[in-house]
Each structure stands twice: as C-alpha cells, then as structure tokens.
C-alpha atoms as a PDB file:
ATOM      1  CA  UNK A   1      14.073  14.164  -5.975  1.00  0.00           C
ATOM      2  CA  UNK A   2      14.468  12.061  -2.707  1.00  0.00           C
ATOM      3  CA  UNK A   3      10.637  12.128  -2.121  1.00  0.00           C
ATOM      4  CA  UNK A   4       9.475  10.839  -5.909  1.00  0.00           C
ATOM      5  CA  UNK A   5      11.932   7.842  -4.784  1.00  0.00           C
ATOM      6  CA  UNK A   6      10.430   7.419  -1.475  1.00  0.00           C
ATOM      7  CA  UNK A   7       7.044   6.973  -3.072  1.00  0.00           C
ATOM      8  CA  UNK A   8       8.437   4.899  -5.947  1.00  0.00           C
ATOM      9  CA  UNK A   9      10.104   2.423  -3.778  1.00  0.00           C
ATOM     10  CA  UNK A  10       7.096   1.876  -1.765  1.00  0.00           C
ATOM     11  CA  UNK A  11       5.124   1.547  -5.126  1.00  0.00           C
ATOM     12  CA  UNK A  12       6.983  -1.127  -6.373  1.00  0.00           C
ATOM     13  CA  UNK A  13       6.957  -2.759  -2.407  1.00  0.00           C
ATOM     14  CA  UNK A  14       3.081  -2.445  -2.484  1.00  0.00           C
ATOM     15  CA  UNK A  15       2.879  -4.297  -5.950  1.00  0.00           C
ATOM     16  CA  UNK A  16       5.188  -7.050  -4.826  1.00  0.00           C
ATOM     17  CA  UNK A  17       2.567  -7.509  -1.756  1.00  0.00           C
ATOM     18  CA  UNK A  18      -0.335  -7.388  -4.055  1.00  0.00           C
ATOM     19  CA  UNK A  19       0.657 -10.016  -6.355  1.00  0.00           C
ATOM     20  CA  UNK A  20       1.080 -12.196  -3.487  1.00  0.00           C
ATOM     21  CA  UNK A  21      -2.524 -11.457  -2.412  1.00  0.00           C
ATOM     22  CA  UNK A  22      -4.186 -11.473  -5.605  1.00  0.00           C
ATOM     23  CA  UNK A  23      -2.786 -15.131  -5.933  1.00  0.00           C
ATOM     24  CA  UNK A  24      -3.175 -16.320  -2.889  1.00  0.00           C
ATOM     25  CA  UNK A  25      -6.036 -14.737  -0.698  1.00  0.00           C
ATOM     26  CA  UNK A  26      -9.256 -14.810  -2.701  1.00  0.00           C
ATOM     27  CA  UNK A  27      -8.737 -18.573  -3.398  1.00  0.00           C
ATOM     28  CA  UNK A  28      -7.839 -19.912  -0.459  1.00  0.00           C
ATOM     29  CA  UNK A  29     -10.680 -18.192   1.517  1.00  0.00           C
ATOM     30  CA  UNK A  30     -13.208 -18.793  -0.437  1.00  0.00           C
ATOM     31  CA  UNK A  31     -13.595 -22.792   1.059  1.00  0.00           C
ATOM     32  CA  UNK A  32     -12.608 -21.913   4.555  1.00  0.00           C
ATOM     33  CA  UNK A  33     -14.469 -19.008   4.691  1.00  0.00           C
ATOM     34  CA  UNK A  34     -18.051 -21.382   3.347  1.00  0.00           C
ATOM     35  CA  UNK A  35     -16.963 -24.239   5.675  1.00  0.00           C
ATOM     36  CA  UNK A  36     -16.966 -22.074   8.751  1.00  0.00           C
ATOM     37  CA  UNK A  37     -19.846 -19.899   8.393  1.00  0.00           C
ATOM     38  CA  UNK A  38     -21.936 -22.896   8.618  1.00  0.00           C
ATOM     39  CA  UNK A  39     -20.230 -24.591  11.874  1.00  0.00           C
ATOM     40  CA  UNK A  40     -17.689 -22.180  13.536  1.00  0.00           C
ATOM     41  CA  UNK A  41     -16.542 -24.387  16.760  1.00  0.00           C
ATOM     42  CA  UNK A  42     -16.299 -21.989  19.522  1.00  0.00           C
ATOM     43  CA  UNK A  43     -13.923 -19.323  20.497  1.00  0.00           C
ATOM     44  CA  UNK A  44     -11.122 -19.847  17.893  1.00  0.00           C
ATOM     45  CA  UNK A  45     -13.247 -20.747  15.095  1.00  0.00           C
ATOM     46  CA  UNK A  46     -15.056 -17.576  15.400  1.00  0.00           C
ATOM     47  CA  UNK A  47     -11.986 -15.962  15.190  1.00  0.00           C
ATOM     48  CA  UNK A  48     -10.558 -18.087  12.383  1.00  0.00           C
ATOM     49  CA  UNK A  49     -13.967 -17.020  10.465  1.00  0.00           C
ATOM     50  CA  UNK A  50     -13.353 -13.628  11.114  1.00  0.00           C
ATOM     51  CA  UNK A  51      -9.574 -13.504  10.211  1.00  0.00           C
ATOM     52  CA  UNK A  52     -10.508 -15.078   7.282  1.00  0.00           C
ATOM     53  CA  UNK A  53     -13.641 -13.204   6.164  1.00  0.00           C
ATOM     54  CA  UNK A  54     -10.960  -9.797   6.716  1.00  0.00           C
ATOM     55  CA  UNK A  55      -8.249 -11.346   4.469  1.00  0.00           C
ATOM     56  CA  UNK A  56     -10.971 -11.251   1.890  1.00  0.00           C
ATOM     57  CA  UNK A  57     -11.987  -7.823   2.351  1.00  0.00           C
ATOM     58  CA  UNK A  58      -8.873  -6.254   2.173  1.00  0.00           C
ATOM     59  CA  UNK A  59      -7.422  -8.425  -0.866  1.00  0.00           C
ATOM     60  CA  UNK A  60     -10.248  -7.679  -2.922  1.00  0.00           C
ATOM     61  CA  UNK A  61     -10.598  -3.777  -2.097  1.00  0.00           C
ATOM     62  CA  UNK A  62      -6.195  -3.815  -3.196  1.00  0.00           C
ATOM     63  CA  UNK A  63      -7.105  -5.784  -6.396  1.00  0.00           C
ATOM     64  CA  UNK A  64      -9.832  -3.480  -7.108  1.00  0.00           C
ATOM     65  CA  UNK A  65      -7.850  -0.257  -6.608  1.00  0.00           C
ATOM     66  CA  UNK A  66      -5.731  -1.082  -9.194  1.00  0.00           C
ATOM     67  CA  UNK A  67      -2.494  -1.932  -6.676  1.00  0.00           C
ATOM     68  CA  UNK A  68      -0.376  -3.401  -9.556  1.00  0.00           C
ATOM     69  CA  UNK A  69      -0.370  -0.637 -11.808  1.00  0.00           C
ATOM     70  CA  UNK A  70       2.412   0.810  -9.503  1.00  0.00           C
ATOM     71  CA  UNK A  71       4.986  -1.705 -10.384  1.00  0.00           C
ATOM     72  CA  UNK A  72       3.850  -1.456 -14.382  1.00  0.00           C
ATOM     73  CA  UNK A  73       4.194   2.375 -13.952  1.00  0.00           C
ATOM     74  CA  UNK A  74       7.209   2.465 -12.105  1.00  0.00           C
ATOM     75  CA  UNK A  75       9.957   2.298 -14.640  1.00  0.00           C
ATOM     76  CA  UNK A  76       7.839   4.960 -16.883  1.00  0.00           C
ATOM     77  CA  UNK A  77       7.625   7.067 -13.649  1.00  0.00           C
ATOM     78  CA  UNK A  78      11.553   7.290 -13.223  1.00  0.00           C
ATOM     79  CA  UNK A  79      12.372   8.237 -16.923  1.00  0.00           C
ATOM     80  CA  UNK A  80      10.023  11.101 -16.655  1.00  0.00           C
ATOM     81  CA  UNK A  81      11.465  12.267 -13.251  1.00  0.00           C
ATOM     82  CA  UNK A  82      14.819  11.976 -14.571  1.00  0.00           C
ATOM     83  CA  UNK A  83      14.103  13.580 -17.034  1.00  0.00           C
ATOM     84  CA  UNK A  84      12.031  16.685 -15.798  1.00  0.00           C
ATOM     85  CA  UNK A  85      13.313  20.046 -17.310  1.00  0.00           C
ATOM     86  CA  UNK A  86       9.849  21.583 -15.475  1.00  0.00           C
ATOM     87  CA  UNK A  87       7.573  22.245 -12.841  1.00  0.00           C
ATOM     88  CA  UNK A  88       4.927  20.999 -15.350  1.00  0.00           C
ATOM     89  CA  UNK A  89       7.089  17.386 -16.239  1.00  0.00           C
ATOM     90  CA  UNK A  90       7.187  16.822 -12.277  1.00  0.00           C
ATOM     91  CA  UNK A  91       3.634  17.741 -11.402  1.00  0.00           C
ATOM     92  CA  UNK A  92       2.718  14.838 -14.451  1.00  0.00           C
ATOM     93  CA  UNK A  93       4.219  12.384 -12.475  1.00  0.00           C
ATOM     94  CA  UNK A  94       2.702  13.412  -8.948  1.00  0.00           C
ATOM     95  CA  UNK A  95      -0.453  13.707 -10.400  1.00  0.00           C
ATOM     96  CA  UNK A  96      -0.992  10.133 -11.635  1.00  0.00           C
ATOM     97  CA  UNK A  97       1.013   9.226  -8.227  1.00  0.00           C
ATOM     98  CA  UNK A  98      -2.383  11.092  -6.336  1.00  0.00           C
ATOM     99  CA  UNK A  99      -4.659   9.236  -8.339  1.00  0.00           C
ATOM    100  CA  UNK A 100      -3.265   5.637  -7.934  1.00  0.00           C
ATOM    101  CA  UNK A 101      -3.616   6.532  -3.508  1.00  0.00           C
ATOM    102  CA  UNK A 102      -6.943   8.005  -3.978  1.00  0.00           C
ATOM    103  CA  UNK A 103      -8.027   4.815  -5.113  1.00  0.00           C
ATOM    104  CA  UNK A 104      -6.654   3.025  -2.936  1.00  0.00           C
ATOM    105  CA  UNK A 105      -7.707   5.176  -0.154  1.00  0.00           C
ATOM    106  CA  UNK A 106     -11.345   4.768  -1.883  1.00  0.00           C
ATOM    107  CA  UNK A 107     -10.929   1.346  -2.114  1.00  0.00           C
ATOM    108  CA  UNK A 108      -9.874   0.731   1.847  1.00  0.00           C
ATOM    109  CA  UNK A 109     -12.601   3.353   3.443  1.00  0.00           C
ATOM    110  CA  UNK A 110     -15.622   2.014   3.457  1.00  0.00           C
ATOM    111  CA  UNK A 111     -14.216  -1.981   4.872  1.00  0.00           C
ATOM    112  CA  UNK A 112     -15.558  -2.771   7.730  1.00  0.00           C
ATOM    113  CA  UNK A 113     -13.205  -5.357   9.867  1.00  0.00           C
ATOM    114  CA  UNK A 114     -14.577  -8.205  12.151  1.00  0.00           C
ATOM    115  CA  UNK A 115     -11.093  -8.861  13.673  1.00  0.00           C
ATOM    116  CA  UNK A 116      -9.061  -7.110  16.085  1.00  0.00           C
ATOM    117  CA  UNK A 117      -6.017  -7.799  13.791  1.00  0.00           C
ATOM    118  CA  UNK A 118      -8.104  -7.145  10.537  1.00  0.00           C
ATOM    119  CA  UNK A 119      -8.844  -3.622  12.432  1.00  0.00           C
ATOM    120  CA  UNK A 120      -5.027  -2.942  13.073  1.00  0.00           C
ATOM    121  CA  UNK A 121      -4.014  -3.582   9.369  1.00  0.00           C
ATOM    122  CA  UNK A 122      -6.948  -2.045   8.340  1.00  0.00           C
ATOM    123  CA  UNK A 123      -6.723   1.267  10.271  1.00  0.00           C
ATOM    124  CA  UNK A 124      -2.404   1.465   9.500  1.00  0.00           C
ATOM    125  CA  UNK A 125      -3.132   1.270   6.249  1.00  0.00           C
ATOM    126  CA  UNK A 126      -5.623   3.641   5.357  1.00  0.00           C
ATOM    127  CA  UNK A 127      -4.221   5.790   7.769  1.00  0.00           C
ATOM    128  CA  UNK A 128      -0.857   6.023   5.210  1.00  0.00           C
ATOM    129  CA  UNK A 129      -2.793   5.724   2.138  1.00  0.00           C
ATOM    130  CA  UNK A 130      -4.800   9.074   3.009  1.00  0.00           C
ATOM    131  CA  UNK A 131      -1.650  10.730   4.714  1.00  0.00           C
ATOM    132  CA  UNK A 132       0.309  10.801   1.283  1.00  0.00           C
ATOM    133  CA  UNK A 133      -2.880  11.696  -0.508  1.00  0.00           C
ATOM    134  CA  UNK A 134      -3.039  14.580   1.455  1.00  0.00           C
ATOM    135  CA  UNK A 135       1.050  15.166   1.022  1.00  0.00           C
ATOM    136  CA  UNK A 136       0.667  14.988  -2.665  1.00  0.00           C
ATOM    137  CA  UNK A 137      -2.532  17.296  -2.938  1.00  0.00           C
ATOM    138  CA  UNK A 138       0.195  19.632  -0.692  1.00  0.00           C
ATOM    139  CA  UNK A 139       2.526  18.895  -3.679  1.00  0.00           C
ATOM    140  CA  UNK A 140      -0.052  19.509  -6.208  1.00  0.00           C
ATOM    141  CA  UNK A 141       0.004  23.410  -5.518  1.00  0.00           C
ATOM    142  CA  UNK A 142       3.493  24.074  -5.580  1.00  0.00           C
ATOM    143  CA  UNK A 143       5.987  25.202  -7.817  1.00  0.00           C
ATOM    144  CA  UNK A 144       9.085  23.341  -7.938  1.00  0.00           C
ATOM    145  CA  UNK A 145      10.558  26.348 -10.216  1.00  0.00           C
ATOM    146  CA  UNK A 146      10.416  28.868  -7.183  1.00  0.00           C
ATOM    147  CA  UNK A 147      12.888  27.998  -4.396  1.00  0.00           C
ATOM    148  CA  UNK A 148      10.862  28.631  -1.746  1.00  0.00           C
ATOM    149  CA  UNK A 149       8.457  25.805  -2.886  1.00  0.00           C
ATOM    150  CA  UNK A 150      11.235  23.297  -3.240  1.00  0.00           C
ATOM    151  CA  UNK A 151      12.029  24.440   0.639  1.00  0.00           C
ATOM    152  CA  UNK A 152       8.011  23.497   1.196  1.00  0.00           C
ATOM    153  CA  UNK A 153       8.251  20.250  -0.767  1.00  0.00           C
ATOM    154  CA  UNK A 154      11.887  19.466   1.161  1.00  0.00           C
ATOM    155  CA  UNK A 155       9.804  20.384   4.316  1.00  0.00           C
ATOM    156  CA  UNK A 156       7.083  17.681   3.525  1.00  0.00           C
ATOM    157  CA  UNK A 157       9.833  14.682   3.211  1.00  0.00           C
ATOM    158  CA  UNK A 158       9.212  13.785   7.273  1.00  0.00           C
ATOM    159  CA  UNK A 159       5.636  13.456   6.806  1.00  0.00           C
ATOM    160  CA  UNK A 160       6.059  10.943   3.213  1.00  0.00           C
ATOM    161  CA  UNK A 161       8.291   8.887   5.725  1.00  0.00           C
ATOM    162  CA  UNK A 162       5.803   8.422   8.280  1.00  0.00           C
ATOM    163  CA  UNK A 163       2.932   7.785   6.238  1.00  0.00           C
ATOM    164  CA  UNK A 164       4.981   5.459   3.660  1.00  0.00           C
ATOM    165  CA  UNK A 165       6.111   3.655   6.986  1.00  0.00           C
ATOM    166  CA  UNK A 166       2.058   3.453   7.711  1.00  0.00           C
ATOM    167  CA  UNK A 167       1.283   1.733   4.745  1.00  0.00           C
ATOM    168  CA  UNK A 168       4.306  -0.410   4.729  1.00  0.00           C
ATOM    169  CA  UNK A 169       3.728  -1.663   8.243  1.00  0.00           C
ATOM    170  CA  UNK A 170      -0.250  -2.017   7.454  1.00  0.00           C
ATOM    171  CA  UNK A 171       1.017  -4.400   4.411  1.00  0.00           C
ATOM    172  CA  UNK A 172       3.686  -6.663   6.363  1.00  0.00           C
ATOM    173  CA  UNK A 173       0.716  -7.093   9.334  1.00  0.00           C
ATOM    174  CA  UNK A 174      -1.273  -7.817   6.068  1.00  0.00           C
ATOM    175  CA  UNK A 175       0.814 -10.839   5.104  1.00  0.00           C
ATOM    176  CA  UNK A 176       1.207 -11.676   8.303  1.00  0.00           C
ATOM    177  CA  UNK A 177      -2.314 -12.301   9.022  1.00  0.00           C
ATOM    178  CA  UNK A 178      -2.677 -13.902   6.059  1.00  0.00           C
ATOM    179  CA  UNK A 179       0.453 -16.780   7.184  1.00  0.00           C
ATOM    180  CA  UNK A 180      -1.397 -16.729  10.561  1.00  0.00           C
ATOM    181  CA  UNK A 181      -4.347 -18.294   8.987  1.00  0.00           C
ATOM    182  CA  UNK A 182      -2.694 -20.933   6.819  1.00  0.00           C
ATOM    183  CA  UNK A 183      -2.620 -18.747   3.407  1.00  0.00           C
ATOM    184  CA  UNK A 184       1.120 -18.878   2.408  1.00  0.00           C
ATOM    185  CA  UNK A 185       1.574 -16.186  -0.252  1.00  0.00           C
ATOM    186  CA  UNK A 186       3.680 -16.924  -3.287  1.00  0.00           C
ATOM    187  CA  UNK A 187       7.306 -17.411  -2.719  1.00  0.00           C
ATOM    188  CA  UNK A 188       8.581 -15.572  -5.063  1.00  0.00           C
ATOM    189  CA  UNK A 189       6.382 -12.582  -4.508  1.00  0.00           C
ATOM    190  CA  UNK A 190       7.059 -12.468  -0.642  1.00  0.00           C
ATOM    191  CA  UNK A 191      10.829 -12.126  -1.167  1.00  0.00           C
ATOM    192  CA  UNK A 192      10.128  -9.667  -3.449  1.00  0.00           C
ATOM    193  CA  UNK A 193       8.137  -7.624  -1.166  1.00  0.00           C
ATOM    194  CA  UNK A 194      10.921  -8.236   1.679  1.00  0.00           C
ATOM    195  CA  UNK A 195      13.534  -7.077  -0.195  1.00  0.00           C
ATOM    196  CA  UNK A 196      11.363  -3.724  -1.418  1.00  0.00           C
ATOM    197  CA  UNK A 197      10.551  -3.272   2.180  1.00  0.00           C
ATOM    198  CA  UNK A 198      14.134  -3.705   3.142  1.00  0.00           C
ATOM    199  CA  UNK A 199      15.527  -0.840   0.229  1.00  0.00           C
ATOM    200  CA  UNK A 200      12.560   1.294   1.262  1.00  0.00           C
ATOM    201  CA  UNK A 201      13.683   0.710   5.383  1.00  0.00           C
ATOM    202  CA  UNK A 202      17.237   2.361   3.847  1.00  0.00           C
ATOM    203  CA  UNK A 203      15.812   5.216   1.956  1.00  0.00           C
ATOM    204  CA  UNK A 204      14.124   6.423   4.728  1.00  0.00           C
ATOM    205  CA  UNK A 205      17.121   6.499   7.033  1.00  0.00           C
ATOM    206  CA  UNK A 206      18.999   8.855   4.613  1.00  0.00           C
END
C-alpha cells in the first residue's frame, strides 16, 4: 500500500534526524545556554540565547516522544504489511503508526518557542504531526476489505503527502537551526537523514 510506505519512509527519515539530535543538541546547549543567560550581549546574543534555549525544547520533547522507536519498528512494520491477508493485519500496523504521532504530537503541543525560527519549525512540525494523526484516525474506521473504503483510503494519499512534507520540512529547518547555532549533528546521522529525505522527496512524486 503506497500510503503505509509513505509513512514508513518518513519514519525511518524522522529517526535518522532524531539520533542526530539526541547526540548532539542536549549537550551542546546545555553550556551555551548557562553562559548566556547570565550575560547575553545585545541584539544577537539575545537571539543566540533564544535559538539555543528552542533547540533544547524541541530535542528533548522528540527524545521524549519516543522518535526512535520508528526506525526499530520499521522493518517489523513492513513484514506485517507485506504480509496482510486482512483488514484486521493492516489496521495492527496503522494503529501502533497513530500512537507513535500522537505522542509526538503530545510531545510538541504544549512548547512554547522564544525564536522566530524556533516558531517556524515549531509550528511546521506539529502542524504535520497532527495532520497524519488525524489521516490515520480517518484510516482507523475503514475497511480495507470493502472497495469503496480502499477508494476512501486511495482518496486520503494527497493529504499523507502534504502533511509528511510538513513534518519533513519542520525537521530539515530543525537541523538547520541547530548548524546555525554552532551544533553540528553527527555525520553519519545527517547523511542518513538526507538520503531518507531524498527517497521520501521520490515517493511522493509517484
């Protein structure tokens, strides 16, 4: 099923992203962060406080919400798609995919961003997270058995591409920020995430 793709792709591009942050973001603000609240000099140290201070936010609410599990459930996640012989086998698989954006969602709403950039990441990515929540409660109640459902989950594929492209975007501004303020994320995690974001950029085109 194109869409169970869609979603896994971007699981496995989210994961890559979060393994750069859990690595890289909580430790390298933690100094800055200290050094600045006491002193911030003028303008652009403000700003550097509050880049900084959002970086923090947002890496910890993705660590908490469980972000990795994606990539560890991935692989299990295919089989059983592969495999599906019913509506029941399918609905498995979209159910634990509901719960692991619900808590992200969770996890994202209640941040509060002191940068304009922090906002922008901030906003793009919640704003995907809780658009394929919603798509997959949509999924939740259908039938994949009847053809007129599989016409209503077909029908739902435009909104999984602008909402995966949501959260994708929200990441890579993410990582950005994070480069902006001298936190380089792992190496081999970032090319990970590139290339993820890259197969996921080609999925959506088809």
């Amino acid at each position: 099923m194109k869409k169970s793709l869609l979603l896994l792709a971007m699981l496995t591009a989210l994961s890559a992203c979060s393994q750069s942050e859990n690595t890289t973001a909580p430790a390298q603000t933690a100094t800055p962060v200290a050094k600045e609240t006491s002193s911030p000099s003028g303008d652009a140290g403000i700003l550097n406080y509050k880049e900084k201070l959002d970086i923090a936010k947002l890496g910890l609410a993705l660590q908490q919400s469980g972000l990795q599990e994606g990539a560890k459930k991935e692989a299990e996640w295919n089989q059983r798609l592969n495999t599906a012989q019913t509506n029941a086998d399918l609905q498995g698989v979209f159910a634990e995919q509901l719960s692991f954006y619900q808590k992200g969602e969770q996890a994202l709403q209640p941040l509060q961003m002191e940068s304009e950039q922090g906002k922008r990441v901030h906003e793009q990515m919640l704003r995907g997270f809780s658009g394929i929540r919603e798509v997959l409660q949509t999924i939740q109640s259908l039938n994949f058995e009847k053809p007129e459902d599989a016409v209503k989950a077909n029908d739902l594929m435009p909104k999984i591409k602008q909402y995966g492209m949501d959260v994708m975007q929200g990441m890579q501004g993410f990582v950005e920020l994070m480069k902006a303020n001298g936190m380089k994320p792992d190496g081999t995690s970032e090319a990970e995430f590139k290339q993820k974001v890259k197969e996921f950029e080609e999925k959506m085109k088809n």
